[in-house]
C-alpha atoms as a PDB file:
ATOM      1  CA  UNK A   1     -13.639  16.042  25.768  1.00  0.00           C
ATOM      2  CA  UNK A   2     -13.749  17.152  29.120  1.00  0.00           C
ATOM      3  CA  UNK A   3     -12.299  20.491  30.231  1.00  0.00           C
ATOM      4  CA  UNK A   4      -9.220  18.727  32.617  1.00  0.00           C
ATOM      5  CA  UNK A   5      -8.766  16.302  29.433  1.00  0.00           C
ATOM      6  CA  UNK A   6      -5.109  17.505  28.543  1.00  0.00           C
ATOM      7  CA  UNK A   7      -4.405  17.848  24.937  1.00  0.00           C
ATOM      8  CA  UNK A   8      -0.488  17.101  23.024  1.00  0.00           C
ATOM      9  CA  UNK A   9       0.810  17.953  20.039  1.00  0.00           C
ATOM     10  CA  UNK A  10       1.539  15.070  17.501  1.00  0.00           C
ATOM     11  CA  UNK A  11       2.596  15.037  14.289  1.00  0.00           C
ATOM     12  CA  UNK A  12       0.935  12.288  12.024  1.00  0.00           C
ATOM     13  CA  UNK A  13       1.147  10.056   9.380  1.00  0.00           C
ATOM     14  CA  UNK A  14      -1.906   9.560   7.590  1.00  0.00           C
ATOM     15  CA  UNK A  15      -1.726   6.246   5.734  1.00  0.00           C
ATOM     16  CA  UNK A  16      -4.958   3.923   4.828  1.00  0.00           C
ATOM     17  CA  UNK A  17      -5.225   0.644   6.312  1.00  0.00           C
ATOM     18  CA  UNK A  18      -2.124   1.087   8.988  1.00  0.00           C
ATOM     19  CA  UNK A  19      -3.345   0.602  12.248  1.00  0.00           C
ATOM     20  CA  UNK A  20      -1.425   0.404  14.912  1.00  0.00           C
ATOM     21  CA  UNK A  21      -2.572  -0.554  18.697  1.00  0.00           C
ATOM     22  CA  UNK A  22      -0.859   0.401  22.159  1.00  0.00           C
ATOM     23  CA  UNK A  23       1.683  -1.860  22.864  1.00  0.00           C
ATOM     24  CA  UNK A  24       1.677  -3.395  19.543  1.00  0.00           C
ATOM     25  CA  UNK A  25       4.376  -2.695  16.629  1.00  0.00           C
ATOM     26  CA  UNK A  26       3.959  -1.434  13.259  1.00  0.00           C
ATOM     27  CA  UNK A  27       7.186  -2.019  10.760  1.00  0.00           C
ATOM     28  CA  UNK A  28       7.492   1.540   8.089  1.00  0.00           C
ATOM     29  CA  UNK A  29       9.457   2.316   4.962  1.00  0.00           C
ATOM     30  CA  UNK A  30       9.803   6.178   4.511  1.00  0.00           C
ATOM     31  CA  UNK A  31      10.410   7.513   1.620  1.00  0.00           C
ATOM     32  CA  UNK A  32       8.377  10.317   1.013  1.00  0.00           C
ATOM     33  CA  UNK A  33      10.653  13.663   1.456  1.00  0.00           C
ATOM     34  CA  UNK A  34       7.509  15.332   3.805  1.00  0.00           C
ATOM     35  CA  UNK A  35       7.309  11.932   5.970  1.00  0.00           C
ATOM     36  CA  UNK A  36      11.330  11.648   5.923  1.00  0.00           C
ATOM     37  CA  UNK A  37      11.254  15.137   7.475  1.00  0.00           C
ATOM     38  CA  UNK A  38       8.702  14.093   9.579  1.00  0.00           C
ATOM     39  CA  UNK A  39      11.113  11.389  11.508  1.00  0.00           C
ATOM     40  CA  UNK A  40      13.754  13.419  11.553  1.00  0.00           C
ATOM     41  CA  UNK A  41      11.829  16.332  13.949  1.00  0.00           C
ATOM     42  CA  UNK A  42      10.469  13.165  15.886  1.00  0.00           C
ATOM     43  CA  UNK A  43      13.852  11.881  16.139  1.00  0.00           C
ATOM     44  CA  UNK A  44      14.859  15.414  17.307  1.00  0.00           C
ATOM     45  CA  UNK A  45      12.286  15.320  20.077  1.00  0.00           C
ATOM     46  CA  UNK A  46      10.529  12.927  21.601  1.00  0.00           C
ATOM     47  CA  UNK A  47      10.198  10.168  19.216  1.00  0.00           C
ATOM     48  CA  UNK A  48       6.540  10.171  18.801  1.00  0.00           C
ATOM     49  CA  UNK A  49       4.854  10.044  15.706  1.00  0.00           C
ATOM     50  CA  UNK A  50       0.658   9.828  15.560  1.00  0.00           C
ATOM     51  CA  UNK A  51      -0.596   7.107  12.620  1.00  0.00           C
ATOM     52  CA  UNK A  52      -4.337   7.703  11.665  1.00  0.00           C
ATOM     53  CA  UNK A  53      -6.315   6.875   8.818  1.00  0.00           C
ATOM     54  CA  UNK A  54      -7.782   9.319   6.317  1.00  0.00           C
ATOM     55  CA  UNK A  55     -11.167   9.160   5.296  1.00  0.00           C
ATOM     56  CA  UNK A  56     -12.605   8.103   1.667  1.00  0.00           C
ATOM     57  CA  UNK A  57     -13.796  10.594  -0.094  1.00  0.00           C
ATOM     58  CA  UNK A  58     -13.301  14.706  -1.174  1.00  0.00           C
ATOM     59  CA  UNK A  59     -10.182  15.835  -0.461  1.00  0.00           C
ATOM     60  CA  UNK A  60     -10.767  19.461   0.918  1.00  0.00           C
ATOM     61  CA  UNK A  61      -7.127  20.673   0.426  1.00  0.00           C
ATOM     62  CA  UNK A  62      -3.853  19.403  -1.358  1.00  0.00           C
ATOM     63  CA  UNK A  63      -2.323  16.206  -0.384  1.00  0.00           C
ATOM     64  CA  UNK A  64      -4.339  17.011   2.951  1.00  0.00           C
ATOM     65  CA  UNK A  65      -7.134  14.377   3.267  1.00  0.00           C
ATOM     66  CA  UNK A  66      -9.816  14.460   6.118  1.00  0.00           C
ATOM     67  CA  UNK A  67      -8.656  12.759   8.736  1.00  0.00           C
ATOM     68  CA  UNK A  68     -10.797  10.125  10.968  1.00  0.00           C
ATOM     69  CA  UNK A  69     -10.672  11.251  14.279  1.00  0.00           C
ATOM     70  CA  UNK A  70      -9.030   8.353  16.157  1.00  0.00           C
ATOM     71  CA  UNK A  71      -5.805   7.206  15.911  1.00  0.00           C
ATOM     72  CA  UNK A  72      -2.507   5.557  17.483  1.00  0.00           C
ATOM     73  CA  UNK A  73       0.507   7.501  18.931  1.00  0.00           C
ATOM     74  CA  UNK A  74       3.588   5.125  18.169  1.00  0.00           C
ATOM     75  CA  UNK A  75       7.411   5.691  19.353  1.00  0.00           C
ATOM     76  CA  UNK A  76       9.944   4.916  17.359  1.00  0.00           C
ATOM     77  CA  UNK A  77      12.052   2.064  18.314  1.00  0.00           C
ATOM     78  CA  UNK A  78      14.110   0.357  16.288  1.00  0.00           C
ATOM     79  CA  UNK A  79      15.690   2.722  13.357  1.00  0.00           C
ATOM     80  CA  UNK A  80      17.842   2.461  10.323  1.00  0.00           C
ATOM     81  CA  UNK A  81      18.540   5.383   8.030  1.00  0.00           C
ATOM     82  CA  UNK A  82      19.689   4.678   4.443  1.00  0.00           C
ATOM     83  CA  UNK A  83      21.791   6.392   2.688  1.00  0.00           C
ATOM     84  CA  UNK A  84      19.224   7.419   0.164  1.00  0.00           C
ATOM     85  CA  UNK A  85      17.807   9.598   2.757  1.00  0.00           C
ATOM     86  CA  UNK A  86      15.421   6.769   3.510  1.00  0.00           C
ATOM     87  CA  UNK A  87      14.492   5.194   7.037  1.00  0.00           C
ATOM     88  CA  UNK A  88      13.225   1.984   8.219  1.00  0.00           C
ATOM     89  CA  UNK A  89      11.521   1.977  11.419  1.00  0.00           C
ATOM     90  CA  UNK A  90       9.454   0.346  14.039  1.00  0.00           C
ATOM     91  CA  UNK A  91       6.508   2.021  15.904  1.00  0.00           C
ATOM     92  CA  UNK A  92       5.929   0.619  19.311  1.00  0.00           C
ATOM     93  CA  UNK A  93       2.202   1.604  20.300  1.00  0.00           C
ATOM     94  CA  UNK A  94       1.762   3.894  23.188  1.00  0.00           C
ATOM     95  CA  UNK A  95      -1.480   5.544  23.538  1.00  0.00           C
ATOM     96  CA  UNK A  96      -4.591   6.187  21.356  1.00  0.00           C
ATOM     97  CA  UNK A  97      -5.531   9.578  20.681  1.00  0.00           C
ATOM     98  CA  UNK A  98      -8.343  11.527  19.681  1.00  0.00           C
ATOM     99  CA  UNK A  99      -7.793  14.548  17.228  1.00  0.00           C
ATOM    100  CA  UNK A 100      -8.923  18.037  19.089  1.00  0.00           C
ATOM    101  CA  UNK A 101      -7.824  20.355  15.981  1.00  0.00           C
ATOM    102  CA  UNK A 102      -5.731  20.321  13.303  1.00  0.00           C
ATOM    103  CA  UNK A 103      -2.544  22.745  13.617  1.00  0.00           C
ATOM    104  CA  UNK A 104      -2.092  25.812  11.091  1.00  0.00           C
ATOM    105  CA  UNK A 105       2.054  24.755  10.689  1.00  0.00           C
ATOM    106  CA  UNK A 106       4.487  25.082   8.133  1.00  0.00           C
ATOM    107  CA  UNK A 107       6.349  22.184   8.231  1.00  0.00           C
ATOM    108  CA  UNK A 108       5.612  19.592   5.016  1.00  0.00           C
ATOM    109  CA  UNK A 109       3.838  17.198   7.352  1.00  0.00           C
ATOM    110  CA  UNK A 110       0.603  17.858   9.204  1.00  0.00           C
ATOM    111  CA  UNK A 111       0.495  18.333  13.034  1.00  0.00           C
ATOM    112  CA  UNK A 112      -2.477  18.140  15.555  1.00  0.00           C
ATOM    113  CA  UNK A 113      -3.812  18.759  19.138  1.00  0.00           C
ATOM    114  CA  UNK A 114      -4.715  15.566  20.325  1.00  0.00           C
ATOM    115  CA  UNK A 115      -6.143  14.184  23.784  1.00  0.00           C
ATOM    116  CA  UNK A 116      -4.431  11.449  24.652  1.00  0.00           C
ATOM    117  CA  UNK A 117      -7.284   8.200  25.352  1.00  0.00           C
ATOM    118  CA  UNK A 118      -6.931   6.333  28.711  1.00  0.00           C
ATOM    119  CA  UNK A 119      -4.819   2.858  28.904  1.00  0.00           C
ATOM    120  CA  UNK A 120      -5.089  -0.043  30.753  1.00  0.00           C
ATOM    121  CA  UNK A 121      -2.421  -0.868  32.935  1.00  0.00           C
ATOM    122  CA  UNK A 122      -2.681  -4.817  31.789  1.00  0.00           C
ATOM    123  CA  UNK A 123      -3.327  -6.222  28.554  1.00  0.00           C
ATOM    124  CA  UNK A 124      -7.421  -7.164  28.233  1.00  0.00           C
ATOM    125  CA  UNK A 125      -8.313 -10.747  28.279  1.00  0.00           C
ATOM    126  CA  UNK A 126     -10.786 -12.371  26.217  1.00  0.00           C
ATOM    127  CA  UNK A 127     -13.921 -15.428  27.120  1.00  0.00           C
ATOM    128  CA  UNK A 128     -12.805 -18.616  26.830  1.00  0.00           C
ATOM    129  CA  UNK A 129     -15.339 -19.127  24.034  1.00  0.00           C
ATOM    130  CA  UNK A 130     -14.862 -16.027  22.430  1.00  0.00           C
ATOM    131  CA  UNK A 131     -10.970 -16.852  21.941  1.00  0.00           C
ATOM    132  CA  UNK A 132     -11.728 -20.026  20.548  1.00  0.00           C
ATOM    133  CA  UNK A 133     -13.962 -19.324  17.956  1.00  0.00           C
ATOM    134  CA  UNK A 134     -11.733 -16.296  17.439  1.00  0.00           C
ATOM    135  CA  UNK A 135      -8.800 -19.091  16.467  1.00  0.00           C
ATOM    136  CA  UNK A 136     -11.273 -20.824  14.696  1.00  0.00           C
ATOM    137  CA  UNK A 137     -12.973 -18.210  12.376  1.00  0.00           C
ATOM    138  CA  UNK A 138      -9.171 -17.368  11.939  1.00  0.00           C
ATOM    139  CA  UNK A 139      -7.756 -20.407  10.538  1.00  0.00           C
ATOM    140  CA  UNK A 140     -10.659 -20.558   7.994  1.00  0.00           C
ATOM    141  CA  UNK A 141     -10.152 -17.530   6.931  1.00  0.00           C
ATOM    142  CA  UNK A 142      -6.434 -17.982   6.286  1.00  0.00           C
ATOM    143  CA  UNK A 143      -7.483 -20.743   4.486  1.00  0.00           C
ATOM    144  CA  UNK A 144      -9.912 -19.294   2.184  1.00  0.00           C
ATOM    145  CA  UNK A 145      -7.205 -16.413   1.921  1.00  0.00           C
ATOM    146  CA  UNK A 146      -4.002 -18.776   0.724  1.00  0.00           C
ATOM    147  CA  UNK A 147      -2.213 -17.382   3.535  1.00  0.00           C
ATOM    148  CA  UNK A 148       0.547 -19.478   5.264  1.00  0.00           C
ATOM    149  CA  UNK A 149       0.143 -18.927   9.486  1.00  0.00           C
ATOM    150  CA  UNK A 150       2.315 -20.668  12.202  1.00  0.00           C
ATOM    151  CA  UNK A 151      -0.143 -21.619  14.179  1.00  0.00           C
ATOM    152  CA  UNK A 152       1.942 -22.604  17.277  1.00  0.00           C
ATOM    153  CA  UNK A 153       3.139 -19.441  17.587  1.00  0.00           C
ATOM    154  CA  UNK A 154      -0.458 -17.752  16.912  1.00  0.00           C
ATOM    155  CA  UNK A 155      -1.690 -19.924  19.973  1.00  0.00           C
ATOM    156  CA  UNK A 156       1.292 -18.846  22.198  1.00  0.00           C
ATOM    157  CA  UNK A 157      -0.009 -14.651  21.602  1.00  0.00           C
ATOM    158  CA  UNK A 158      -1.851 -13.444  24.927  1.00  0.00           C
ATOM    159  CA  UNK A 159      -5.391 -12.225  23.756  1.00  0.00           C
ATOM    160  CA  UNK A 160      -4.841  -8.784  23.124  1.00  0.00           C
ATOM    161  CA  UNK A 161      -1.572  -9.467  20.882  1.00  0.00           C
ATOM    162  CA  UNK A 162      -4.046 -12.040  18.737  1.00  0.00           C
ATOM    163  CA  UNK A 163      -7.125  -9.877  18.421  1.00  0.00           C
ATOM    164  CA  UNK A 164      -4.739  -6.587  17.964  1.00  0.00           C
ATOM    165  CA  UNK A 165      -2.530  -8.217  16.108  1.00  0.00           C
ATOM    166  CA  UNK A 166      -5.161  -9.754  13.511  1.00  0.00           C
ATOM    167  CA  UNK A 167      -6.560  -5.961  13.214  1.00  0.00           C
ATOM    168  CA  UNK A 168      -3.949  -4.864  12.115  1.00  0.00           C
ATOM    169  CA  UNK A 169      -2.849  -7.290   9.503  1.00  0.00           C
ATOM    170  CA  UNK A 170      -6.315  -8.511   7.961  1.00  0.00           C
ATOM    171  CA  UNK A 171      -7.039  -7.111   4.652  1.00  0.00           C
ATOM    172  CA  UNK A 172      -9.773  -5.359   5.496  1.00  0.00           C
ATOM    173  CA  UNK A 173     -11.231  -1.849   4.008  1.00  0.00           C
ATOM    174  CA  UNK A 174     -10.348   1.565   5.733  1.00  0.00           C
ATOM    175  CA  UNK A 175     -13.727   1.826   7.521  1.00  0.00           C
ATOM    176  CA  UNK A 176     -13.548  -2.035   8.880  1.00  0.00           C
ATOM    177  CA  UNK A 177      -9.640  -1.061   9.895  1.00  0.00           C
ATOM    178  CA  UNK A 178     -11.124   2.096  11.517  1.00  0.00           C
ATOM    179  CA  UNK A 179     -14.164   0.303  13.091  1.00  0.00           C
ATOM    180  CA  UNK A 180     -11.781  -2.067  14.586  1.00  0.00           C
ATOM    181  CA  UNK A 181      -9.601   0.556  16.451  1.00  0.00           C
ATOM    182  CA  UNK A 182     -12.236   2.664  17.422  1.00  0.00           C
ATOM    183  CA  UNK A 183     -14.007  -0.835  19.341  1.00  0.00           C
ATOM    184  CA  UNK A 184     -14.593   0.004  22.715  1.00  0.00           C
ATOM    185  CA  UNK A 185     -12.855  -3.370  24.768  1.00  0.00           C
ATOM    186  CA  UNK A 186     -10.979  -6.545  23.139  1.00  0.00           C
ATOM    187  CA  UNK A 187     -14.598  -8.568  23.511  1.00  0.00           C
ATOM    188  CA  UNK A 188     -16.175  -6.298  20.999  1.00  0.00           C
ATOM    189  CA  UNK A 189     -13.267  -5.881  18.693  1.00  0.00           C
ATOM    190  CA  UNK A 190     -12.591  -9.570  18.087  1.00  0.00           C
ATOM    191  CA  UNK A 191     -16.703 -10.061  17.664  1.00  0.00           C
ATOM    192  CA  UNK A 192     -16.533  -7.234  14.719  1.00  0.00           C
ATOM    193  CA  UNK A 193     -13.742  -9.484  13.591  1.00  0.00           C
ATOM    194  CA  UNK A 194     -15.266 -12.837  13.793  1.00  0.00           C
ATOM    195  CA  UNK A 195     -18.101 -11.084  11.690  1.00  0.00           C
ATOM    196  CA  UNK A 196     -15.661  -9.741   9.408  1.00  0.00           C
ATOM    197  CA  UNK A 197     -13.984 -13.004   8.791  1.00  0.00           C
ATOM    198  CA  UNK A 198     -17.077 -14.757   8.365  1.00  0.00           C
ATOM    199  CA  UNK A 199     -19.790 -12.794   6.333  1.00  0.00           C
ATOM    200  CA  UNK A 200     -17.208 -10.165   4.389  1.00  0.00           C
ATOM    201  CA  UNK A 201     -14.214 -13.005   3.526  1.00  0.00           C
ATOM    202  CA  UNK A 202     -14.174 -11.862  -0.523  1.00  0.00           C
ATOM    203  CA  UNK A 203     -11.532 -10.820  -2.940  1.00  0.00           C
ATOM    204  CA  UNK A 204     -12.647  -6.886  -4.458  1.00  0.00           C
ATOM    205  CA  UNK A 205     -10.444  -7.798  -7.261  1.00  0.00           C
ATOM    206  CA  UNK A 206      -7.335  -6.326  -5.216  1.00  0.00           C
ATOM    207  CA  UNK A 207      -6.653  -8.958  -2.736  1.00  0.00           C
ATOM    208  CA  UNK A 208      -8.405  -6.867   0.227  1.00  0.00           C
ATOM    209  CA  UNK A 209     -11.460  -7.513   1.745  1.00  0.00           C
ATOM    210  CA  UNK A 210     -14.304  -5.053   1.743  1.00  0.00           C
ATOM    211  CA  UNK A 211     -17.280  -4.439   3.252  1.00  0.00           C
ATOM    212  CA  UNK A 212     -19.269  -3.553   0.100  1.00  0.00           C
END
């Protein structure tokens, strides 16, 4: 990071194989008392909540995974609170950020300095060929999968809602997921899922795909 990089505090929601992409939307159920808390200070402030992946493997302290070091800053839009204590809410993508530090905080959900990751100012188009095959690899893949797909409306998506979109709904592992986010242009990103689709398009046993 560069020293005139500035750096914001986010709170975040570590959840495996949630991504969620700048202007894209993620649907969440809270539940969890530390993540219900967690909305309610957003809700209090500025409405932004950070979703990131955590990493397989040790866990270093309680309930407090590693962390990958990319994620997605979301706003909450649309909001319902039950009266269990519950909410229902939908993350509208903003910005995606790269962890500087992790915060020493007391609240019962984990906080960061992050540096917020340039944006384009228009959505990023793909090849002509490269969206075809794209569709393509895609329908065989739903296929294979059982899955039902409207199609029409899958054709009417620009080509960063399709590619984004498919990231974030394909059952693939946490390390695919975070490969896919952390792809450097739309080009690339809908290549590693082309790839995906076609070489790593097995069950595990769990109904997710894997890269094993």
């Amino acid at each position: 990071m560069s020293e005139a990089a500035k750096t914001t505090r986010l709170s975040i929601f570590p959840l495996p194989g949630a991504l969620l992409f700048p202007r894209m939307h993620l649907p969440l159920h809270i539940f969890e008392p530390r993540y219900r808390a967690m909305v309610s200070d957003a809700m209090a402030r500025d409405r932004r909540i950070g979703m990131i992946q955590p990493r397989t493997g040790k866990i270093t302290r309680k309930d407090s995974p590693p962390l990958f070091e990319i994620g997605c800053v979301g706003k909450i839009g649309e909001f319902e609170a039950g009266e269990d204590g519950r909410y229902n809410l939908v993350l509208e993508g903003v910005a995606l950020f790269r962890i500087v530090r992790e915060l020493d905080v007391t609240t019962p959900f984990r906080q960061v300095e992050a540096e917020l990751l340039p944006l384009a100012d228009e959505p990023e188009m793909l090849s002509l060929s490269r969206r075809s095959l794209l569709e393509t690899e895609s329908r065989a893949f739903a296929d294979a999968q059982g899955y039902a797909v409207d199609w029409d409306a899958v054709t009417r998506l620009d080509d960063e809602a399709l590619v984004n979109g498919i990231a974030q709904i394909a059952p693939f592992d946490v390390a695919a997921k975070q490969a896919l986010l952390e792809s450097p242009d739309i080009e690339d990103r809908a290549e590693l899922i082309i790839q995906l689709m076609q070489f790593f398009g097995r069950h595990d046993g769990e109904d997710s795909v894997t890269l094993q």
